[in-house]
N, C-alpha and C. Protein backbone atom coordinates (compact mmCIF):
# COMPACT_ATOMS: atom_id res chain seq x y z
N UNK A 1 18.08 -12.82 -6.79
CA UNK A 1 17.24 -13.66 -5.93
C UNK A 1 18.01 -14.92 -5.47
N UNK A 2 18.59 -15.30 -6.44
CA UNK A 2 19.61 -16.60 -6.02
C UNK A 2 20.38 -16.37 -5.10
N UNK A 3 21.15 -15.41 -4.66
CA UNK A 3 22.02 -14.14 -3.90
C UNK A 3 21.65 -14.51 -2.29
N UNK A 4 20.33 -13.86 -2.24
CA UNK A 4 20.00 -14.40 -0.88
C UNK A 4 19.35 -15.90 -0.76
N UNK A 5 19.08 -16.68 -1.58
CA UNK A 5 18.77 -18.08 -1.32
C UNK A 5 20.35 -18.88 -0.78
N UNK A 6 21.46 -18.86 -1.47
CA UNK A 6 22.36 -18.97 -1.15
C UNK A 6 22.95 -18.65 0.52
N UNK A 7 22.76 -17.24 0.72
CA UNK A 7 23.12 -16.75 2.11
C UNK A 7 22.14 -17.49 3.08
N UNK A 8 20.76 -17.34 2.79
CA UNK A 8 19.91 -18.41 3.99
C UNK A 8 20.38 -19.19 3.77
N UNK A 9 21.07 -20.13 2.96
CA UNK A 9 22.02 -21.68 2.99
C UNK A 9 23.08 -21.70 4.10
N UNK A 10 23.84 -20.76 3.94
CA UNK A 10 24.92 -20.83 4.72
C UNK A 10 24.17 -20.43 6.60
N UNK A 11 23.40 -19.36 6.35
CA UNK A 11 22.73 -19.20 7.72
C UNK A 11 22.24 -20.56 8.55
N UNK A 12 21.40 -21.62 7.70
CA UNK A 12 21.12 -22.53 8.03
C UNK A 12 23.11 -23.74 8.64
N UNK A 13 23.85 -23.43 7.52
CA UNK A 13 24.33 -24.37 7.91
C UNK A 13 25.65 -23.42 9.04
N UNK A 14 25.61 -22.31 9.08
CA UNK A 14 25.82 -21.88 10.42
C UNK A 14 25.42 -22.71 12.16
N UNK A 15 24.17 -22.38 11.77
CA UNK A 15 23.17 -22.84 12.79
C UNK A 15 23.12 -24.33 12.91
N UNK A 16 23.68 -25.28 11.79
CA UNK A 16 23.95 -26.38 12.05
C UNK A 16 25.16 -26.78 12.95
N UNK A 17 26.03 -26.00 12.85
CA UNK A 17 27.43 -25.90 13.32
C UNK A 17 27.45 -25.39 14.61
N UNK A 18 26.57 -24.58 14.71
CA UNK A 18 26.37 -24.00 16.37
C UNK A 18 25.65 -25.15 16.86
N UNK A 19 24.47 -26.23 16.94
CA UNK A 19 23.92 -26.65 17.28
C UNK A 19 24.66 -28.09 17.46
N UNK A 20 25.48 -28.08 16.66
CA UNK A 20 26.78 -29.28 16.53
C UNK A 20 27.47 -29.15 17.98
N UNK A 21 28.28 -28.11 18.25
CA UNK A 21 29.34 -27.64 18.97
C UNK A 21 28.49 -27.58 20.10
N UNK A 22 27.11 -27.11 20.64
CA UNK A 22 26.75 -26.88 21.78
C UNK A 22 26.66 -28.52 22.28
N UNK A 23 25.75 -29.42 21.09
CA UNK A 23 25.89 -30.45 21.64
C UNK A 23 27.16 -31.44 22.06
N UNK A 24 28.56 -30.99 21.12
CA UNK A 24 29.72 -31.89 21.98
C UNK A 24 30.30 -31.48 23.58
N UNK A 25 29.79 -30.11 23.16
CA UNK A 25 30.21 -29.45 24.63
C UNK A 25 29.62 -30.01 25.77
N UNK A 26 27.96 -30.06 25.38
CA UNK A 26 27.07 -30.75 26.33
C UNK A 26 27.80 -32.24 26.61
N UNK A 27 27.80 -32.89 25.91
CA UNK A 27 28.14 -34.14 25.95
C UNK A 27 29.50 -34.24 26.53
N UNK A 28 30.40 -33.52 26.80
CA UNK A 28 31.99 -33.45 27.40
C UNK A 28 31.37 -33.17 28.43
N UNK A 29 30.72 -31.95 28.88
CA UNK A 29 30.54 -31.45 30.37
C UNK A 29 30.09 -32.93 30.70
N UNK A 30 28.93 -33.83 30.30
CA UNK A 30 27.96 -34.39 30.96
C UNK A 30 28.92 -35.69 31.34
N UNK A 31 30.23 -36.13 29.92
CA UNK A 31 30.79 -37.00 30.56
C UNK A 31 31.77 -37.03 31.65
N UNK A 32 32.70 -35.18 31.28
CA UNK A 32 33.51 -34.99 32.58
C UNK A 32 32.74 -35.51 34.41
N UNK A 33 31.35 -34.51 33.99
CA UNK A 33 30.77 -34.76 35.67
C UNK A 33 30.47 -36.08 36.20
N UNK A 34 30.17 -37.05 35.19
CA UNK A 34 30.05 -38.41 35.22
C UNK A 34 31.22 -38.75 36.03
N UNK A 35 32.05 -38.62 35.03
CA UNK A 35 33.65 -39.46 35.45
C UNK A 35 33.73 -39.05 36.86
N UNK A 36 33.39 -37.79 37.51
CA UNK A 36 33.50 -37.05 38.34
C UNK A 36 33.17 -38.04 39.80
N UNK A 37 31.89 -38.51 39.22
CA UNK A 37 31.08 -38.95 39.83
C UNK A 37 31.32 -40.29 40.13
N UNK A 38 31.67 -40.51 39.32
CA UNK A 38 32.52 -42.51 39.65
C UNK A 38 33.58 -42.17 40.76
N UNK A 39 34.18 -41.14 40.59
CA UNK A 39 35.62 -40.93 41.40
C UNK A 39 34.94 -40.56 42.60
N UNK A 40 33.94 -40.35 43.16
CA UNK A 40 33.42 -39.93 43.98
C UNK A 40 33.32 -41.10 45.23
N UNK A 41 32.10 -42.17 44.08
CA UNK A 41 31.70 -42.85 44.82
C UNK A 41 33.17 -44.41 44.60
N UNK A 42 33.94 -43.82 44.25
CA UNK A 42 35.17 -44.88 44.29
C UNK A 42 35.58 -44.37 46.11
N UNK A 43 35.80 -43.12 45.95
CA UNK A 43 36.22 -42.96 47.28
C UNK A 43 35.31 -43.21 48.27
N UNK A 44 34.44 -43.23 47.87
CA UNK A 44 32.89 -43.45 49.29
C UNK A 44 33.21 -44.79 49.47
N UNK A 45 33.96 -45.59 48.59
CA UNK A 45 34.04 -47.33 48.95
C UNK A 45 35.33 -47.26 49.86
N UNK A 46 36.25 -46.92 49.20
CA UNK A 46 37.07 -46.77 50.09
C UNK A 46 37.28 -46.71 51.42
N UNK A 47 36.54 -45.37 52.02
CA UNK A 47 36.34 -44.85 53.18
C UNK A 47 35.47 -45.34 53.59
C-alpha cells in the first residue's frame, strides 16, 4: 500500500514540474513578444 502512495507522490510532483515549465515558457513567450513590442513602437517613433 505504501508502494502506490509513494508513486501518486512522484505523479503529483511530476505534474508540479510540468506546470513549472509551462509557466516559464509562458512567461519567456510573453516577455519575448513584449520586447517585440517596444521594438516596434521604438520604430513607430522614429518614422
Amino acid at each position: 500500500k505504501s508502494k502506490s502512495k509513494s508513486k501518486s507522490k512522484s505523479k503529483l510532483q511530476l505534474y508540479l514540474h510540468f506546470v513549472y515549465f509551462i509557466f516559464i515558457t509562458a512567461n519567456t513567450v510573453y516577455h519575448k513578444y513584449f520586447s517585440i513590442g517596444v521594438d516596434f513602437s521604438l520604430i513607430f517613433n522614429v518614422l
